[in-house]
N, C-alpha and C. Protein backbone atom coordinates (compact mmCIF):
# COMPACT_ATOMS: atom_id res chain seq x y z
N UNK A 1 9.68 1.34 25.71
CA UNK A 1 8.82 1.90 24.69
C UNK A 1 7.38 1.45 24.94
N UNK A 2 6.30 2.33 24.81
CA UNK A 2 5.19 2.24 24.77
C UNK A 2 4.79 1.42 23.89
N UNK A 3 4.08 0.94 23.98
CA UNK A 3 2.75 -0.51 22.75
C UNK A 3 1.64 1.49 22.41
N UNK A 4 1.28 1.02 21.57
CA UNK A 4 -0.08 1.84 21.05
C UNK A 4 -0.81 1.91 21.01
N UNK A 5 -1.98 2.38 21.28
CA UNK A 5 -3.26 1.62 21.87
C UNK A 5 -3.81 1.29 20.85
N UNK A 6 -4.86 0.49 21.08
CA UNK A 6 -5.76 -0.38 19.32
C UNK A 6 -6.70 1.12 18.45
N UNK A 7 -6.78 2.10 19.15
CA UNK A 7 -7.41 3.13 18.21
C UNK A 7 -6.61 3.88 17.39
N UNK A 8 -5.60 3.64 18.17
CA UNK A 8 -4.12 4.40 17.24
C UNK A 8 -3.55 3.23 15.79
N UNK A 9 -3.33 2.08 16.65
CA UNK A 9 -3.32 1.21 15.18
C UNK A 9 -4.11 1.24 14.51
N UNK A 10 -5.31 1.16 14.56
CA UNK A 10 -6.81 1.27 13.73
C UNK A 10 -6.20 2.19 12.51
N UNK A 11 -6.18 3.56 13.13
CA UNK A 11 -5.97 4.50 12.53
C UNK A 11 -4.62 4.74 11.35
N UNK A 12 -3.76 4.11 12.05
CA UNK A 12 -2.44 4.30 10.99
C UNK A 12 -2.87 2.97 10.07
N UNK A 13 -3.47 1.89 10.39
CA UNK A 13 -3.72 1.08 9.37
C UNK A 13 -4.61 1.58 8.47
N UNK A 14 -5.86 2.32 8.56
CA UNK A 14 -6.73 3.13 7.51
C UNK A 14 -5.61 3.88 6.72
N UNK A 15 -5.22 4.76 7.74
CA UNK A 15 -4.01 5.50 6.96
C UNK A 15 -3.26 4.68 5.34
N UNK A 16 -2.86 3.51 5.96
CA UNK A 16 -2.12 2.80 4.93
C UNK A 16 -3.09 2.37 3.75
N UNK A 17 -4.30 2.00 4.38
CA UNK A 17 -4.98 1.43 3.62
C UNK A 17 -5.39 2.24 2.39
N UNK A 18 -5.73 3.46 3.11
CA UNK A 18 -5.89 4.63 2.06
C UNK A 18 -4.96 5.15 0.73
N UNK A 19 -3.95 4.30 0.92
CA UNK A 19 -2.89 4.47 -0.14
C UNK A 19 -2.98 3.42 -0.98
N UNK A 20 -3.40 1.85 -0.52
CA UNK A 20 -3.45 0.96 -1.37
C UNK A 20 -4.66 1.53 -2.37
N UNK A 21 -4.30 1.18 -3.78
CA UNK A 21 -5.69 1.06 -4.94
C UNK A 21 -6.77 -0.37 -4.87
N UNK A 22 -7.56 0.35 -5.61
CA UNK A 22 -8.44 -1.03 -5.53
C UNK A 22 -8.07 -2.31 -6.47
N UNK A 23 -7.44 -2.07 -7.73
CA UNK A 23 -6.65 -2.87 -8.65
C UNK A 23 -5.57 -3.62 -7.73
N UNK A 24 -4.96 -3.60 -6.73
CA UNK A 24 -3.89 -3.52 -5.93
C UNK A 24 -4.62 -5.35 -5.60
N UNK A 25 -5.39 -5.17 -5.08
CA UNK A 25 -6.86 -5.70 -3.81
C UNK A 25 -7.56 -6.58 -4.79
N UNK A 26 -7.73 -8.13 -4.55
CA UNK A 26 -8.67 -8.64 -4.60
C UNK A 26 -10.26 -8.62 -4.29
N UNK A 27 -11.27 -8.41 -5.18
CA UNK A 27 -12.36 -8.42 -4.74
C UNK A 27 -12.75 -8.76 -3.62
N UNK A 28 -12.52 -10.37 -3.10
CA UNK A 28 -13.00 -10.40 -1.81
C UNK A 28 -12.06 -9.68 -0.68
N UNK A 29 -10.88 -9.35 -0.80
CA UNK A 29 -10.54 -8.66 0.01
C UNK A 29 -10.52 -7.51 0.46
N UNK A 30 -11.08 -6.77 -0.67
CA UNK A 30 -11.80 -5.82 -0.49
C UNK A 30 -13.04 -5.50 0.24
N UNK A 31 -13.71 -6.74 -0.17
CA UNK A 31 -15.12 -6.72 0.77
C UNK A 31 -14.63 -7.49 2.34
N UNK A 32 -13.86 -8.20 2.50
CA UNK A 32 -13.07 -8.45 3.51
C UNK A 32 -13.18 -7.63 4.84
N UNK A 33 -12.09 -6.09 3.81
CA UNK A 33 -11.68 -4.84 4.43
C UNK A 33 -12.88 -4.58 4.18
N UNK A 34 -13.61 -4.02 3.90
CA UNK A 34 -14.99 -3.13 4.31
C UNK A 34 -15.43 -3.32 5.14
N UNK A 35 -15.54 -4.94 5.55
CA UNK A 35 -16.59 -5.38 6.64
C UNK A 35 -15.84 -5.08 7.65
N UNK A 36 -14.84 -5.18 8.04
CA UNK A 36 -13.79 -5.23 9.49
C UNK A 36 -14.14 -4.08 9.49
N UNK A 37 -13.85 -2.92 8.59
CA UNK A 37 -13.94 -1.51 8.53
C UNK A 37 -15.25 -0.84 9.12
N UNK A 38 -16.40 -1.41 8.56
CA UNK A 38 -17.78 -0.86 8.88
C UNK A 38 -18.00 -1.36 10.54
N UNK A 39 -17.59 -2.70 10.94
CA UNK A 39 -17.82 -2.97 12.10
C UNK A 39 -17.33 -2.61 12.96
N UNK A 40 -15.84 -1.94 12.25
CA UNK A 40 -14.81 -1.50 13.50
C UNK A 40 -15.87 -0.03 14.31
N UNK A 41 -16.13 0.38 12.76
CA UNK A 41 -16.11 2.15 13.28
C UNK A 41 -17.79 2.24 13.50
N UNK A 42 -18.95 0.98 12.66
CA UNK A 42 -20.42 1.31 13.24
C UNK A 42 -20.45 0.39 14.34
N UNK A 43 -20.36 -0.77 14.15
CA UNK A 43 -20.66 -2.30 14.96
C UNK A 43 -21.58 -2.72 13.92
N UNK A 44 -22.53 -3.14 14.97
CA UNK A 44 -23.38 -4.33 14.31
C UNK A 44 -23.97 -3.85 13.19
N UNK A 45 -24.52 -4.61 12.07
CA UNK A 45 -25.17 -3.70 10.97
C UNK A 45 -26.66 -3.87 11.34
N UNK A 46 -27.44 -2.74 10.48
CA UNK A 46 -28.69 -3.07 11.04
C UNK A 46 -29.44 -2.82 9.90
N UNK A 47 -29.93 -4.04 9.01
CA UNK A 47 -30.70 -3.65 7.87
C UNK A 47 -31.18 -3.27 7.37
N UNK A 48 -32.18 -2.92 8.09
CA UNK A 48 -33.09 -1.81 8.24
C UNK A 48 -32.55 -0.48 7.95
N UNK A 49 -31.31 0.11 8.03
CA UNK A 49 -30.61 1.61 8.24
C UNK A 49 -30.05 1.07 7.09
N UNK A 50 -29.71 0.38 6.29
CA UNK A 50 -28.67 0.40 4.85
C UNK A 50 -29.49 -0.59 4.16
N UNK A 51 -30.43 -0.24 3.63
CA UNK A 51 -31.30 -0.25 2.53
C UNK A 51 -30.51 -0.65 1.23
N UNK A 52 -30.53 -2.09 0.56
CA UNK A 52 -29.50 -2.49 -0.90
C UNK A 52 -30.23 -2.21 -2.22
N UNK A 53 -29.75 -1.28 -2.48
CA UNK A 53 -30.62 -1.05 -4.11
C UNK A 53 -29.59 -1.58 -5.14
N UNK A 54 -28.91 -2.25 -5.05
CA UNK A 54 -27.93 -2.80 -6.30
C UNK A 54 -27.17 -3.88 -5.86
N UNK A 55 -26.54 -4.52 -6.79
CA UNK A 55 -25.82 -6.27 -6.23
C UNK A 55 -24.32 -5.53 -5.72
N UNK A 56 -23.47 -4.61 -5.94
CA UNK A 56 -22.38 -4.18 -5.29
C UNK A 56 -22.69 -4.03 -3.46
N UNK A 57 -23.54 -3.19 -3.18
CA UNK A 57 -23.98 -3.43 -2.04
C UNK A 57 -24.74 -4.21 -1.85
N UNK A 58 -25.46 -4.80 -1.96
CA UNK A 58 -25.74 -6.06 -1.06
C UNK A 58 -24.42 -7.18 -0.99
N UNK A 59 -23.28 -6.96 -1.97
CA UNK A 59 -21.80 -8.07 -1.53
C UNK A 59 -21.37 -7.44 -0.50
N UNK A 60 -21.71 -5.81 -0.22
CA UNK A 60 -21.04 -5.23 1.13
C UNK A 60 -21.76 -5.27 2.31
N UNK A 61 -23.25 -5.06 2.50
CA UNK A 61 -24.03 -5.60 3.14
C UNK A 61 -23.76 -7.32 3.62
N UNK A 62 -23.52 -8.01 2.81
CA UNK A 62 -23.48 -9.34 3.25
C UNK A 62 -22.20 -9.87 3.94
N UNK A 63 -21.57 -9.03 2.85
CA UNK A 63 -19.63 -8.94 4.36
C UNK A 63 -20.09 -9.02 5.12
N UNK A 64 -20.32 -7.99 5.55
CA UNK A 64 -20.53 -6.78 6.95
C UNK A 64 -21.67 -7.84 7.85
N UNK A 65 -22.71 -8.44 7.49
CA UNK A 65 -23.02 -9.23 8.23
C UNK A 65 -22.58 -10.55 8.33
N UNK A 66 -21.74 -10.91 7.85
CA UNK A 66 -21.14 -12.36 8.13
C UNK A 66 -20.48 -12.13 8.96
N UNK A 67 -20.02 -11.12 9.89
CA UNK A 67 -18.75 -10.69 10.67
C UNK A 67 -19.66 -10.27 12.28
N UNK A 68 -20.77 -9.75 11.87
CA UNK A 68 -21.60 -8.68 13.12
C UNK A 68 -21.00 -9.77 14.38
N UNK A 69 -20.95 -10.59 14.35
CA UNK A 69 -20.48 -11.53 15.60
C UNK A 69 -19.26 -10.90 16.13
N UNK A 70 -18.64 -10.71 15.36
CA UNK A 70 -17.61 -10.15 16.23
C UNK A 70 -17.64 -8.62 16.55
N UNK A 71 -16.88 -8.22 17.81
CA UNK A 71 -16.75 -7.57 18.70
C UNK A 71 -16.02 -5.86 17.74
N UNK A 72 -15.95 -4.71 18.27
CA UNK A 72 -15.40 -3.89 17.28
C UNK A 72 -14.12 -3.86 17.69
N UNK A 73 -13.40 -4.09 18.73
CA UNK A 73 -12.28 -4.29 18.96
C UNK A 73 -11.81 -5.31 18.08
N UNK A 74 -12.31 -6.88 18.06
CA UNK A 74 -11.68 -7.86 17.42
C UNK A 74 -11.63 -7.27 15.85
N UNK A 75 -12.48 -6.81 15.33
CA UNK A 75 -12.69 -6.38 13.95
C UNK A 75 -11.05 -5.47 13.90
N UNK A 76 -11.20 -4.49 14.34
CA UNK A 76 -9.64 -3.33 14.73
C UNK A 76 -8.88 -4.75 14.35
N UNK A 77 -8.54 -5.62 15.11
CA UNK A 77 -7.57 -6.06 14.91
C UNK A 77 -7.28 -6.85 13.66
N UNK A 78 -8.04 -7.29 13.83
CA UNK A 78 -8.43 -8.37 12.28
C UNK A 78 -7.80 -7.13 11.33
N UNK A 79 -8.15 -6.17 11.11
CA UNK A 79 -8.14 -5.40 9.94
C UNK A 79 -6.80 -4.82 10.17
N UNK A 80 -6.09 -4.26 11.19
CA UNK A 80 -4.95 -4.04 11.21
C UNK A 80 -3.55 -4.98 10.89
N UNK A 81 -3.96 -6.44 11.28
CA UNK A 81 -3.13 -7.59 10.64
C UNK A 81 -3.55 -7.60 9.42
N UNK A 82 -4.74 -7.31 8.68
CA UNK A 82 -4.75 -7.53 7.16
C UNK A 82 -3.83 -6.35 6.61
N UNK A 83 -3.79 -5.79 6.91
CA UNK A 83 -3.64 -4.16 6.18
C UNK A 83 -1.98 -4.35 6.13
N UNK A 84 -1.20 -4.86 7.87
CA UNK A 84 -0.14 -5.09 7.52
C UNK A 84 0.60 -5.86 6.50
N UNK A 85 -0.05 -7.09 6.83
CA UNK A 85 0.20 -8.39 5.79
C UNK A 85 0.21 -8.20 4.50
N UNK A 86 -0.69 -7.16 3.64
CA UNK A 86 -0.82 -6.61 2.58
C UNK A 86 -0.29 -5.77 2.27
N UNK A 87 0.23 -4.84 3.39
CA UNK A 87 1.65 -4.01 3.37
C UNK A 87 2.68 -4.99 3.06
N UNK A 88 3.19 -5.58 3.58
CA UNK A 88 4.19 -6.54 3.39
C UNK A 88 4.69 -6.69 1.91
N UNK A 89 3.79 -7.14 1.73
CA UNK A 89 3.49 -7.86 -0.01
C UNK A 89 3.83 -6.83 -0.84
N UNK A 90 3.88 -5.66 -1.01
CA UNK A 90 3.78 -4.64 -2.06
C UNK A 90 5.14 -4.48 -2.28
């Protein structure tokens, strides 16, 4: 049997993710998942291009840059073990 490649897991993990609610989800894990999410699919953030007019985004803004270090592959993965692990649980 074939392994899957990391764009295909990416994808069935959004998939799943898209079913969890936000009540489901801890706040920070929510902002957690955003950041893996934004880095997977933009990369690095660039401040300048996402402009924070309110304190909800700037907690997503500030994810998203606590993470820019990592790679968009590593992010994929990171977020696909969360998504499972949180599958698990339900």
């Amino acid at each position: 049997m074939q392994e899957k490649d990391l764009d295909t897991r990416f994808e069935e993990a959004v998939e799943m993710a898209n079913t969890m609610t936000q009540a489901e989800l801890p706040q920070d894990v929510q902002l957690r998942l955003y950041a893996l999410y934004k880095q997977s699919t933009h990369g690095t953030i660039n401040s300048r291009v996402y402009p924070v007019y309110d304190l909800r985004n700037a907690f997503k803004m500030n994810a998203w840059m606590q993470i820019s270090h990592l790679t968009q592959e590593e992010c994929k993965e990171l977020y696909i073990e969360a998504i499972t692990s949180l599958a698990k649980k339900r």
